[in-house]
Protein backbone atom coordinates (compact mmCIF):
# COMPACT_ATOMS: atom_id res chain seq x y z
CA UNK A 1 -22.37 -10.90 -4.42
CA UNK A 2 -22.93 -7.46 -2.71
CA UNK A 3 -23.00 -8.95 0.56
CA UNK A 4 -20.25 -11.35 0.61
CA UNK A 5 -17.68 -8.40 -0.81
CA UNK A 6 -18.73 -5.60 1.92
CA UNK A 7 -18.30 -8.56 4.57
CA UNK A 8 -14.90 -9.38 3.34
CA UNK A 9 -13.83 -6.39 2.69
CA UNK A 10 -14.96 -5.62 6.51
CA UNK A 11 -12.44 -8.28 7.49
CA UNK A 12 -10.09 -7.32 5.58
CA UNK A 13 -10.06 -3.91 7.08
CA UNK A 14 -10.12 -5.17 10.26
CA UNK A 15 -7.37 -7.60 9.77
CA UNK A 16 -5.48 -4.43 8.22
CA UNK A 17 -6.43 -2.74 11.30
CA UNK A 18 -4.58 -5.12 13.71
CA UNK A 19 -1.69 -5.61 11.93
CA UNK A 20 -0.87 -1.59 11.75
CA UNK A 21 -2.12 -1.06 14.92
CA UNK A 22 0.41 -3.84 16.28
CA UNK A 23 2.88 -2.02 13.19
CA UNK A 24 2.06 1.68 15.07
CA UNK A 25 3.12 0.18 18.78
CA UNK A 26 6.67 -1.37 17.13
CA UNK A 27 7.35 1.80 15.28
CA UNK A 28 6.69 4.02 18.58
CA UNK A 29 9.42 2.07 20.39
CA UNK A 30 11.85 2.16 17.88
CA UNK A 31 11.68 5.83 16.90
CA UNK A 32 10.76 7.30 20.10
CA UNK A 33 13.13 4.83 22.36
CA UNK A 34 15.74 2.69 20.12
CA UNK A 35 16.88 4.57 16.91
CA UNK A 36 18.46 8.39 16.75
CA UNK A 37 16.54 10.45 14.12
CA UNK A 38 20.23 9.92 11.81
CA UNK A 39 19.46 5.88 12.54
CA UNK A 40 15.75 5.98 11.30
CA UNK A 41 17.41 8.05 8.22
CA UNK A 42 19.65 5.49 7.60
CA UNK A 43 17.06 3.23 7.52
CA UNK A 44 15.06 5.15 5.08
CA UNK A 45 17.67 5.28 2.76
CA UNK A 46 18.41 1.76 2.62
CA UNK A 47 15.07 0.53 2.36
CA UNK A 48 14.03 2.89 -0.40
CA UNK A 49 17.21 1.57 -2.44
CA UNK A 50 16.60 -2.00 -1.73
CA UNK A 51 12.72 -1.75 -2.34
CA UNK A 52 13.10 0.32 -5.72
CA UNK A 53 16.01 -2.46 -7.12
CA UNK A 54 13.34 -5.35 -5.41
CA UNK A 55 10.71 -3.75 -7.04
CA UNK A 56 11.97 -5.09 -10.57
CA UNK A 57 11.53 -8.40 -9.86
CA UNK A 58 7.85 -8.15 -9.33
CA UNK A 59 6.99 -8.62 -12.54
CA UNK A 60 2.84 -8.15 -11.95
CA UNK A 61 3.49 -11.69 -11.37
CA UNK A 62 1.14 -11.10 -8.10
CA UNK A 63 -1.87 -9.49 -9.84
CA UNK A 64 -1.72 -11.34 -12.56
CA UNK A 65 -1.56 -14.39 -10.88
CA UNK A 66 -4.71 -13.49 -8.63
CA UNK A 67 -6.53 -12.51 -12.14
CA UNK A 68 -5.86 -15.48 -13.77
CA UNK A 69 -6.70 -17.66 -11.27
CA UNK A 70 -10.10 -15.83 -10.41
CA UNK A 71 -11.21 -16.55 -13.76
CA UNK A 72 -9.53 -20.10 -14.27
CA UNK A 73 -10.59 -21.67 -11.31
CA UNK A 74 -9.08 -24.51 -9.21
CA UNK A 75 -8.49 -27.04 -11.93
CA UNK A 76 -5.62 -25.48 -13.02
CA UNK A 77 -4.25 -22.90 -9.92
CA UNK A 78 -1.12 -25.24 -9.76
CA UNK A 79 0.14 -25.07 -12.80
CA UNK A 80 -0.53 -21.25 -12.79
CA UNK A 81 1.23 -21.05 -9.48
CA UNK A 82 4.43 -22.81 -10.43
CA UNK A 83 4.94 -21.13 -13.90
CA UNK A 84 4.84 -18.05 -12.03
CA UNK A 85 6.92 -19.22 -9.39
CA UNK A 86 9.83 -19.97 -12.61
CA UNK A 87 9.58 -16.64 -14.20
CA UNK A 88 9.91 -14.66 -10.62
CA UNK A 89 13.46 -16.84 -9.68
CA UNK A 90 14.64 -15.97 -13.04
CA UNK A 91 14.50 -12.34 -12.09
CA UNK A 92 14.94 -12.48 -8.60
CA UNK A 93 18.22 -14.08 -8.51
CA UNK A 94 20.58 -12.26 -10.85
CA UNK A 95 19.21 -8.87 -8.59
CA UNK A 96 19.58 -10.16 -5.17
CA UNK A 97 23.03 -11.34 -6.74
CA UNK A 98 23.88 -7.95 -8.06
CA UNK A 99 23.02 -6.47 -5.04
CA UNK A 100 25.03 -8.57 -2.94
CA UNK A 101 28.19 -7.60 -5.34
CA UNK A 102 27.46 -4.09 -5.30
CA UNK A 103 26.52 -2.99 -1.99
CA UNK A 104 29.57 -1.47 -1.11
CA UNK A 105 29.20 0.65 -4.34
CA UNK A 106 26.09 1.43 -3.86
CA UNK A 107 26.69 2.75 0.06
CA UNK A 108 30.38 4.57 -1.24
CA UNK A 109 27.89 6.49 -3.63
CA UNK A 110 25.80 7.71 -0.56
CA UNK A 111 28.94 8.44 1.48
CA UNK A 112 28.11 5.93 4.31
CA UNK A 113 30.00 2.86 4.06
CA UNK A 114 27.76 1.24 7.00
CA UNK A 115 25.08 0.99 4.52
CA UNK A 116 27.21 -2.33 3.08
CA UNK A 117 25.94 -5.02 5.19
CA UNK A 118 22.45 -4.00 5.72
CA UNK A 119 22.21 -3.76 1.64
CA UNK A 120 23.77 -7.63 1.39
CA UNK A 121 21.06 -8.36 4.39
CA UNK A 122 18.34 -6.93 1.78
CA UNK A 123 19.94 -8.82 -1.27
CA UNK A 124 19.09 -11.99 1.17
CA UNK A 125 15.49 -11.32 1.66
CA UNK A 126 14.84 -10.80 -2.53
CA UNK A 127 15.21 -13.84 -3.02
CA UNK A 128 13.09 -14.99 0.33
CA UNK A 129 10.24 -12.39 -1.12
CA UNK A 130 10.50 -14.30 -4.67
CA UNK A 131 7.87 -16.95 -3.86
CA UNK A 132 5.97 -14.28 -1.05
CA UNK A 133 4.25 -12.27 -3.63
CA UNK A 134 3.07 -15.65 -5.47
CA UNK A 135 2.21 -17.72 -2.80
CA UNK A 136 0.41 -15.11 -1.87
CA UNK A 137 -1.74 -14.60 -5.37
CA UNK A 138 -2.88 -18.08 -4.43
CA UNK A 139 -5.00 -17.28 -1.47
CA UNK A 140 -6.19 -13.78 -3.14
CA UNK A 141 -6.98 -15.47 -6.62
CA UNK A 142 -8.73 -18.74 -4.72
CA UNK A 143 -10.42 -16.53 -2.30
CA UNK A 144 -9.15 -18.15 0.63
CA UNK A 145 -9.43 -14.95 2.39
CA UNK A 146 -9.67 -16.41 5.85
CA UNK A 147 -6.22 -17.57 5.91
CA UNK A 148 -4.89 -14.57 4.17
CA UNK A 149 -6.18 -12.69 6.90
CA UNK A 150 -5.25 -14.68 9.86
CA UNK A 151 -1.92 -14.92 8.40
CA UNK A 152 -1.44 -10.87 7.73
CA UNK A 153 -2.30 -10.82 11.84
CA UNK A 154 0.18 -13.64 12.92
CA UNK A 155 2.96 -11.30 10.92
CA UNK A 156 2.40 -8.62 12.51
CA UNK A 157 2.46 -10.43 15.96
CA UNK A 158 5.89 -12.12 15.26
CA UNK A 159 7.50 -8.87 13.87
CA UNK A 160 7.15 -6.36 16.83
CA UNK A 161 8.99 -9.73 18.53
CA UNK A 162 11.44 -9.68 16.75
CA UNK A 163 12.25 -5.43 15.47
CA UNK A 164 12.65 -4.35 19.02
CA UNK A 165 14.93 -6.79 20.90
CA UNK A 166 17.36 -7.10 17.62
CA UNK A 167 16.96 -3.18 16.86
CA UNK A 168 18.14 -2.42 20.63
CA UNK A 169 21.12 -4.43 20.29
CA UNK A 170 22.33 -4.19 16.86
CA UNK A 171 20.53 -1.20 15.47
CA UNK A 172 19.86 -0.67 12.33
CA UNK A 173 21.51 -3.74 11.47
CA UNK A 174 19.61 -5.53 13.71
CA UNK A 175 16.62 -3.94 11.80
CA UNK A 176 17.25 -5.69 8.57
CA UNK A 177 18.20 -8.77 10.47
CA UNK A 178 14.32 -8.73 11.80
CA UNK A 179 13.14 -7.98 8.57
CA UNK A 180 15.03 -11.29 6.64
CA UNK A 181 13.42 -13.17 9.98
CA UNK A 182 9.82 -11.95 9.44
CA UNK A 183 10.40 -12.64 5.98
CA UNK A 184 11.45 -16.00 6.19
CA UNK A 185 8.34 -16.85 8.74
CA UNK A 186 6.13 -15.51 6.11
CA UNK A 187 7.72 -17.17 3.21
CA UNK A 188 7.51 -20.80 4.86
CA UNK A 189 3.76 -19.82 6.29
CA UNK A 190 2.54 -18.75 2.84
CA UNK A 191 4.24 -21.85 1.02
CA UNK A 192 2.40 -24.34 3.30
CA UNK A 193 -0.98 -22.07 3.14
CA UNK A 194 -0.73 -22.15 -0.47
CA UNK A 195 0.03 -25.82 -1.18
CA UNK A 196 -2.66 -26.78 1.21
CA UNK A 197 -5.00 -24.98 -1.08
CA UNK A 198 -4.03 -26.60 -4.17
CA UNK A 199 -4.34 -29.91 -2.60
CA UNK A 200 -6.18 -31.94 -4.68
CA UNK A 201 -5.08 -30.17 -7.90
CA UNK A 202 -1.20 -30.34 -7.28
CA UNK A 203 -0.08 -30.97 -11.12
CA UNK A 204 3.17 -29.30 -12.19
CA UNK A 205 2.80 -27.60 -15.53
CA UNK A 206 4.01 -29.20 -18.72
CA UNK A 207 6.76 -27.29 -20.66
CA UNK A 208 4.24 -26.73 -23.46
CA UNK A 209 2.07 -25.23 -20.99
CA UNK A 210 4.00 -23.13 -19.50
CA UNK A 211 4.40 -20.28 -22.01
CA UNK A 212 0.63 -20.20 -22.75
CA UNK A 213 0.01 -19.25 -18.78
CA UNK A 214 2.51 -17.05 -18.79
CA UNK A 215 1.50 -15.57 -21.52
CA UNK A 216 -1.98 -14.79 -19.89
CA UNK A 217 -0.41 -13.70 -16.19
CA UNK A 218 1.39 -11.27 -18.09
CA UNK A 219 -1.36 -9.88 -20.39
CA UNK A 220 -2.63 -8.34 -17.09
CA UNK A 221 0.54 -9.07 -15.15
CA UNK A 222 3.58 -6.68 -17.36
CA UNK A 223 1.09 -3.98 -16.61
CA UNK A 224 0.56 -3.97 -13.49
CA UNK A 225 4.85 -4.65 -13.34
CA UNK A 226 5.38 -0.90 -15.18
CA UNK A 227 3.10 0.82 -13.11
CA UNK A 228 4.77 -1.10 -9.91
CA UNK A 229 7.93 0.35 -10.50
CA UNK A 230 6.64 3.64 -11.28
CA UNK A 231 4.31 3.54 -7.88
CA UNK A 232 7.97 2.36 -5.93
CA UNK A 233 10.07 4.67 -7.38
CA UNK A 234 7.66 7.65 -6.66
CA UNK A 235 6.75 6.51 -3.11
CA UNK A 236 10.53 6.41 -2.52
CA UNK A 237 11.82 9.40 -4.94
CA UNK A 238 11.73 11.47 -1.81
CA UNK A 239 14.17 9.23 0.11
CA UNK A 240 16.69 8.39 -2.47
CA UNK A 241 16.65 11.49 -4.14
CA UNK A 242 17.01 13.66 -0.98
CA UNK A 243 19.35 11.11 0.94
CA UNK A 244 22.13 12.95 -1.46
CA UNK A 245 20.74 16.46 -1.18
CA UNK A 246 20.14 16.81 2.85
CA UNK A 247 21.19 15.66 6.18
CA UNK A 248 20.57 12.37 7.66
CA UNK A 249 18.51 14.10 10.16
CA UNK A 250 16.33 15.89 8.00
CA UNK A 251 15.56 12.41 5.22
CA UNK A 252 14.66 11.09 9.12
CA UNK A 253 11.94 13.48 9.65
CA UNK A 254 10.67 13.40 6.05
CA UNK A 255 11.29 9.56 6.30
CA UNK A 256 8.77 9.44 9.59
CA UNK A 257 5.97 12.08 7.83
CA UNK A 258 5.78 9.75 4.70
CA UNK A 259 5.24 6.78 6.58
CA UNK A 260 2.66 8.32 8.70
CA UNK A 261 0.78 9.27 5.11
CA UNK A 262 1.63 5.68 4.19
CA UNK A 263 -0.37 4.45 6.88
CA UNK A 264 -3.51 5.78 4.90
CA UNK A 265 -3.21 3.19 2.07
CA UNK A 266 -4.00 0.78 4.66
CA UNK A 267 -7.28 1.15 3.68
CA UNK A 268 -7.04 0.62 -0.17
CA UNK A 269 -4.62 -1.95 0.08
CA UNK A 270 -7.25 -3.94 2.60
CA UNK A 271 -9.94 -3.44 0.17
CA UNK A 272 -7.58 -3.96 -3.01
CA UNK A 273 -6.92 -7.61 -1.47
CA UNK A 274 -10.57 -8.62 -1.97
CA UNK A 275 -11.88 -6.59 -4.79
CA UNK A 276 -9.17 -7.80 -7.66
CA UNK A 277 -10.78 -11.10 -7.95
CA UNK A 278 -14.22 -10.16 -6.80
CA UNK A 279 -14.55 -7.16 -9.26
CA UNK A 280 -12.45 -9.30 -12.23
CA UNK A 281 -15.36 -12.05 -12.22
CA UNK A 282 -17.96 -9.75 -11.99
CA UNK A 283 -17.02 -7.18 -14.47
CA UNK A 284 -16.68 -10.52 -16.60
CA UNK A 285 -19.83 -11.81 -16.32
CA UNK A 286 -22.42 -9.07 -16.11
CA UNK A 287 -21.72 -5.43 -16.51
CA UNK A 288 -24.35 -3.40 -15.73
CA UNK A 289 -24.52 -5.36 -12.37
CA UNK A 290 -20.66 -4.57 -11.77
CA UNK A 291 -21.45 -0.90 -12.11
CA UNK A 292 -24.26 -0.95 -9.89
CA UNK A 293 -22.15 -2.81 -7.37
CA UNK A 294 -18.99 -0.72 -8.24
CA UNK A 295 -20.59 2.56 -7.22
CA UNK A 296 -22.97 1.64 -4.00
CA UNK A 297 -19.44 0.14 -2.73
CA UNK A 298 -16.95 2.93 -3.70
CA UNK A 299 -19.28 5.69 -1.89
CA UNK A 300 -18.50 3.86 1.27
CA UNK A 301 -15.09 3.23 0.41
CA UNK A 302 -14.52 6.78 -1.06
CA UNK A 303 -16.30 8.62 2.53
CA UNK A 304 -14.40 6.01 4.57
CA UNK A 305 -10.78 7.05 3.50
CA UNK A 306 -11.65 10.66 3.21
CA UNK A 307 -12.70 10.79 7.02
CA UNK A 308 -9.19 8.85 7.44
CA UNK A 309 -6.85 11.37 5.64
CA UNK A 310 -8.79 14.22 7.33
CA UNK A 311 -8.08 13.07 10.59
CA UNK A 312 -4.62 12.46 10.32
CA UNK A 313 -3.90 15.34 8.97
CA UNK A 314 -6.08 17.41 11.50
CA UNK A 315 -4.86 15.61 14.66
CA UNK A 316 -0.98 15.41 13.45
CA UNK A 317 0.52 17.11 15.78
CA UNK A 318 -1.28 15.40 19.36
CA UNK A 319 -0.77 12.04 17.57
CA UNK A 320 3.04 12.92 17.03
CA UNK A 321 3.30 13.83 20.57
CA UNK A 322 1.88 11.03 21.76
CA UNK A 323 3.66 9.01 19.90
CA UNK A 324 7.42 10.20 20.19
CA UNK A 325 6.46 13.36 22.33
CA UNK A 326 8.90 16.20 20.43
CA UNK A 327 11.28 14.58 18.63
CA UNK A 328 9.84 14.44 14.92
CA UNK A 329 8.21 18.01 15.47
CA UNK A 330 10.41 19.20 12.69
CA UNK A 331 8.44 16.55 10.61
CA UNK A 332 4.99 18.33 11.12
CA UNK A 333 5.07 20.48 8.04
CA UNK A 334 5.52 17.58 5.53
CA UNK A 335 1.96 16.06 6.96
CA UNK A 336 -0.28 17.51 5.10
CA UNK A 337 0.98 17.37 1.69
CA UNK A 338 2.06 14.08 2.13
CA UNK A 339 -1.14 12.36 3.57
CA UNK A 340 -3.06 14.20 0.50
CA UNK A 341 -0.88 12.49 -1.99
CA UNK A 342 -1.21 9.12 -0.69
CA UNK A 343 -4.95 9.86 -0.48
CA UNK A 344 -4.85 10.67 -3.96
CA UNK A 345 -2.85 7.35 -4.49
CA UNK A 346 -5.31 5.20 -2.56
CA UNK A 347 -8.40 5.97 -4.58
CA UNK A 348 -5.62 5.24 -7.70
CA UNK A 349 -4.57 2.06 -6.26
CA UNK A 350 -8.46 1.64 -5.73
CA UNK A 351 -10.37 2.24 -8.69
CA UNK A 352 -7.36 0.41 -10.78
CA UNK A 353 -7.69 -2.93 -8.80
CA UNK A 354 -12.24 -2.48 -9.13
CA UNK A 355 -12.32 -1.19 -12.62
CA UNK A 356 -8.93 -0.74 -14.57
CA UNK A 357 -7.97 -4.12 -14.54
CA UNK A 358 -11.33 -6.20 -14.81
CA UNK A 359 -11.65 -3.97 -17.89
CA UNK A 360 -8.05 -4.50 -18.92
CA UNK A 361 -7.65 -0.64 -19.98
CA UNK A 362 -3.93 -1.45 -19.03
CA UNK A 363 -2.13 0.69 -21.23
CA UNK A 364 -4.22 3.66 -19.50
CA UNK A 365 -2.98 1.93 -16.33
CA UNK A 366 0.50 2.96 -17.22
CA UNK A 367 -0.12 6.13 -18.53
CA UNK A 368 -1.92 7.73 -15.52
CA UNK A 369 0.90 6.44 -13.10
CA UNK A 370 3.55 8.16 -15.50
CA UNK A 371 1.54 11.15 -15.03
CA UNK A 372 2.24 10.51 -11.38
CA UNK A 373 5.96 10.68 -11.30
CA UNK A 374 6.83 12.54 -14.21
CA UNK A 375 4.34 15.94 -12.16
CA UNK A 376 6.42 15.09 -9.46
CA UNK A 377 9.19 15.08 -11.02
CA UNK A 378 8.35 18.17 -12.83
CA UNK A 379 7.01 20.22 -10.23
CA UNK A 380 10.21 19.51 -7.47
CA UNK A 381 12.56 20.49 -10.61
CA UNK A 382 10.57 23.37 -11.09
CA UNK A 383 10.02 24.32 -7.81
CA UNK A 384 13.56 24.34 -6.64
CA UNK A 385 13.79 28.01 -8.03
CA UNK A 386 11.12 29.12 -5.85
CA UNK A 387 11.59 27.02 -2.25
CA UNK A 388 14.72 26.80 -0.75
CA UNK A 389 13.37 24.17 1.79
CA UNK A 390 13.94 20.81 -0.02
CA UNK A 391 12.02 18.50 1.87
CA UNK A 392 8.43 20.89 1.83
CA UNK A 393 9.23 20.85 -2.05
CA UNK A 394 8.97 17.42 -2.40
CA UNK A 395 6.48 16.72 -0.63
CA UNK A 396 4.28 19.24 -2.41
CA UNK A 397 5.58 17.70 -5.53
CA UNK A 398 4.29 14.25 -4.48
CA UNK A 399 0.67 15.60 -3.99
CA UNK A 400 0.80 17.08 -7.23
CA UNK A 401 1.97 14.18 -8.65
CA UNK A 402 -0.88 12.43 -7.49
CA UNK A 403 -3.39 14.86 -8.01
CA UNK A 404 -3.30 15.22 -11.66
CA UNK A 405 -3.11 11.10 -11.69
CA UNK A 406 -6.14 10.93 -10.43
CA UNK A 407 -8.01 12.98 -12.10
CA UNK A 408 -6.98 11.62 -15.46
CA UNK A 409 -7.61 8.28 -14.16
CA UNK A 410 -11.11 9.60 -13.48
CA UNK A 411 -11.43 10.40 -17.15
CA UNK A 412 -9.99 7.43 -18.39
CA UNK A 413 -12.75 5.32 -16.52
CA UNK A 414 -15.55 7.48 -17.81
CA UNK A 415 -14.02 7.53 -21.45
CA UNK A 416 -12.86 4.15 -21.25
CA UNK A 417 -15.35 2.57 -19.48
CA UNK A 418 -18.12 4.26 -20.03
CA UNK A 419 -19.07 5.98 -16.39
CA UNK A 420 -18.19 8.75 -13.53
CA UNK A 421 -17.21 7.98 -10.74
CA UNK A 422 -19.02 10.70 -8.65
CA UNK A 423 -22.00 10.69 -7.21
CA UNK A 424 -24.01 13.58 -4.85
CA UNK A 425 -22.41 11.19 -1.68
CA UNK A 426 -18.91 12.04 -2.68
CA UNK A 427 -19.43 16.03 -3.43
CA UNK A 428 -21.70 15.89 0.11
CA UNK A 429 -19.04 14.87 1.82
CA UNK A 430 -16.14 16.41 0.59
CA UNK A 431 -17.17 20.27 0.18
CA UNK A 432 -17.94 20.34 3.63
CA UNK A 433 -14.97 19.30 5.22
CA UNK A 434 -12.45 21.38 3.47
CA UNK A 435 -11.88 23.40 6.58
CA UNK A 436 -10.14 21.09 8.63
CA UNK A 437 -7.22 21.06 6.22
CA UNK A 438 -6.53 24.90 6.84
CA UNK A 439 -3.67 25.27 9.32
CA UNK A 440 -5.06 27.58 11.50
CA UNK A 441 -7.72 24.79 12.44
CA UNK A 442 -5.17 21.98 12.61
CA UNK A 443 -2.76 24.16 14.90
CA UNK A 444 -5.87 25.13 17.23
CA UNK A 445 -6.01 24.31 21.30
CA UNK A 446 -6.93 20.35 21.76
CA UNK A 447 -10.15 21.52 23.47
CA UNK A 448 -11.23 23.58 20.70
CA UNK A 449 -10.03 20.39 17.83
CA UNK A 450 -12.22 18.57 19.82
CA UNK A 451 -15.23 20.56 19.69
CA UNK A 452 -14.89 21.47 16.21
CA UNK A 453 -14.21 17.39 15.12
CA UNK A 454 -16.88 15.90 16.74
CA UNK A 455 -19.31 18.65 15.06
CA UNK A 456 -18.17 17.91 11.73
CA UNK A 457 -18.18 14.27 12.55
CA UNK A 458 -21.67 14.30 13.20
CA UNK A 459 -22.75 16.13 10.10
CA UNK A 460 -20.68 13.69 8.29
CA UNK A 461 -22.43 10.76 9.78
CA UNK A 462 -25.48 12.53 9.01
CA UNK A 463 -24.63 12.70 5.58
CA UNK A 464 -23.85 8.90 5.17
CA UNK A 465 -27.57 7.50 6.75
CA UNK A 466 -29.77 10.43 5.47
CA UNK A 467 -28.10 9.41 1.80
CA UNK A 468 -28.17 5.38 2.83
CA UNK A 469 -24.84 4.98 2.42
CA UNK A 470 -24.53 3.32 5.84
CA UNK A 471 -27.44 2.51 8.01
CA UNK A 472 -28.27 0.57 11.85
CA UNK A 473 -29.29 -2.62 9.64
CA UNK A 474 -26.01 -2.09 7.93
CA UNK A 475 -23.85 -1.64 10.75
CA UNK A 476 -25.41 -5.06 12.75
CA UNK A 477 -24.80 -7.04 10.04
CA UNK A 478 -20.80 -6.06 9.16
CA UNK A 479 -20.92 -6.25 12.86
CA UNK A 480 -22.19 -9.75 13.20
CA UNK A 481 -20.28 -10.93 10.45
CA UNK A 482 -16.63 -9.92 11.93
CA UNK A 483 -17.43 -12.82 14.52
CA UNK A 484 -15.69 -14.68 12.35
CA UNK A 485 -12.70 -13.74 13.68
CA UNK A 486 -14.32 -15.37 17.37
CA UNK A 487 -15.23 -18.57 15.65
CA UNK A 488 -12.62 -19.85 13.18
């Protein structure tokens, strides 16, 4: 069991890996070549709008499809999979019509009447993202990771195709015109993925039976659908919030620094993908095991994303000129607050998918990601009193946010479930690393980053084999089993 989750979870990263990587290259071009700073702002705005309306339609359909089939097997996926697929269009289609109605509302209210067609555009791809999420569930819940995978690389392969050419000419309309295109390839992709792994067992669901599924996708699933609009609303609080309170220009450069931090959850969301169904079986049938297994994965996990958000934040500024040379330097301030609260988030998103869920402590679930928004909420209220710089107060309101989330989600799985989630790994390789968050460090001559980085990283590596966390034997065999990706 041990071995066949740390080799999927390996291609999941890497799979993760690609696709942002490919995600990084498209976002360079348009923001450093295609879109004006007000443009990319624009953007922001309308996505956050359109993903915290979409957000309602979700449901927990997703993860509560992927538990539910984990632990009912293939006999019955299909009928799991369809009843789902009924409750989502119920939803889905009195939004995306709402939407569709009100856009030119919605875009008066924000004093930028352009916003109109792009929010229709959006209202489009809800209902193309109705049957995504779902179809999706299928391949997580039956462990058909392989095509998940593959499929997550393809994407990102036929989006930069299509976001630059249709962003050049048409702009940010062309934009959301590539986004209802990628969605629409994904949509038809995951619908003939899905089907071809209920073959066999294709049996639509009786109307008797489809309440009792139901029923159990939403024990799990209306859950995980509160603490999914929380999580959407906070990620995009910033946005929405600020799109009314600052210039287009400046929700552009706070737009660009949160997705930067975003690009951190990379990493949990890769490792989420595997470890819903893996940990929900586990924790099912043998629980002293699942601890055991739990905690010799989560110190690689936990030293893995730490070493991530550290260097982000520490090489910010060289990656930003890289990138898009000066033209977000105005966005450099908002790094390091951000990328800590999505760190925070990642270990939340984490250790709810491994242990919150398999244990069904879902009414904890909700309450730590209320915690979430309402210190964020909280502390930029607060804080306006004391900053006059908007944008640094929010982001310092989103780590906080986080922060305390965390940490009671820490107690609730040691109260709730019976175990702490620290270890002498975690404190070894946190405490000595603190530096590199300190601005004077992070704002230091590229020679002298350099020397100072690759010291720490080798006492960090240290750290990891002298405490076993990672070792040669280790390495081969994660190694060996990515060929995979050479073979299938």
């Amino acid at each position: 069991m041990t071995k066949d989750l740390l080799k999927w979870q390996s291609i999941s990263l890497v799979s993760r890996f690609f696709s942002v990587g490919v995600g990084i290259v498209q976002s360079v071009i348009l923001t450093r070549w295609v879109l004006t700073v007000e443009e990319f702002g624009l953007i922001g705005i309308i996505s956050a709008v359109g993903a915290s309306l979409g957000v309602y339609q979700h449901l927990g359909l997703a993860s509560g499809t992927t538990r539910e089939l984990a632990s009912r097997g293939e006999g019955e996926a299909s009928k799991v999979f369809f009843s789902s697929l009924i409750a989502r269009y119920l939803v889905s289609v009195p939004l995306a019509v709402g939407l569709f109605i009100l856009a030119a509302k919605v875009a008066g209210g924000y004093h930028h009447p352009e916003m109109t067609i792009p929010l229709r555009i959006y209202a489009v791809i809800l209902l193309l993202q109705a049957s995504q999420d779902v179809c999706n569930a299928v391949l997580q819940g039956l462990q058909r990771f392989k095509r998940l995978f593959l499929l997550q690389a393809l994407l990102a392969i036929i989006s930069i195709c299509l976001y630059v050419p249709l962003s050049y000419f048409f702009k940010f309309n062309g934009y959301f015109l590539a986004l209802t295109l990628v969605t629409l390839f994904s949509v038809v992709i995951t619908w003939v993925l899905s089907i071809r792994s209920l073959s066999g067992n294709l049996h639509l669901p009786r109307r008797s039976e489809i309440f009792p599924i139901l029923k159990d996708v939403f024990a799990v699933g209306l859950s995980i659908y509160v603490v999914k609009i929380i999580f959407t609303n906070w990620k995009n609080l910033g946005t929405v919030f600020l799109g009314t309170q600052v210039s287009l220009i400046a929700v552009g450069f706070f737009t660009y620094a949160l997705g930067y931090a975003l690009k951190l959850m990379t990493v949990s969301d890769a490792l989420t993908d595997v470890n819903l169904s893996y940990m929900t079986k586990l924790y099912k049938e043998n629980r002293e095991e699942f601890k055991s297994i739990f905690m010799h994965n989560f110190e690689k996990v936990y030293s893995f994303v730490w070493l991530a958000a550290l260097t982000a934040i520490f090489w910010a500024p060289q990656i930003f000129y890289l990138f898009v040379q000066h033209k977000y330097d105005a966005a450099l301030p908002y790094v390091l607050p951000l990328t800590l609260a999505v760190w925070a988030y990642s270990y939340i998103n984490y250790l709810g998918a491994s242990i919150i869920v398999p244990a069904k402590e879902v009414i904890q679930m909700i309450v730590y990601y209320v915690v979430m928004i309402s210190g964020t909420a909280v502390t930029y209220f607060v804080g306006q009193n004391l900053v006059s710089d908007r944008i640094i107060l929010m982001s310092v309101a989103m780590c906080v946010g986080a922060m305390l989330a965390l940490l009671y989600q820490i107690l609730v799985i040691r109260y709730k479930v019976g175990f702490w989630i620290t270890s002498k790994v975690i404190f070894a390789v946190s405490l000595p690393f603190m530096p590199l968050l300190a601005p004077v460090v992070i704002n230091q001559l590229v020679i002298a980053k350099v020397g100072i980085y690759l010291a720490l990283l080798l006492i960090f590596m240290y750290i990891l084999f002298r405490n076993k966390v990672l070792s040669t034997t280790m390495l081969h065999k994660i190694s060996s089993r990515l060929s995979f990706w050479s073979t299938y």
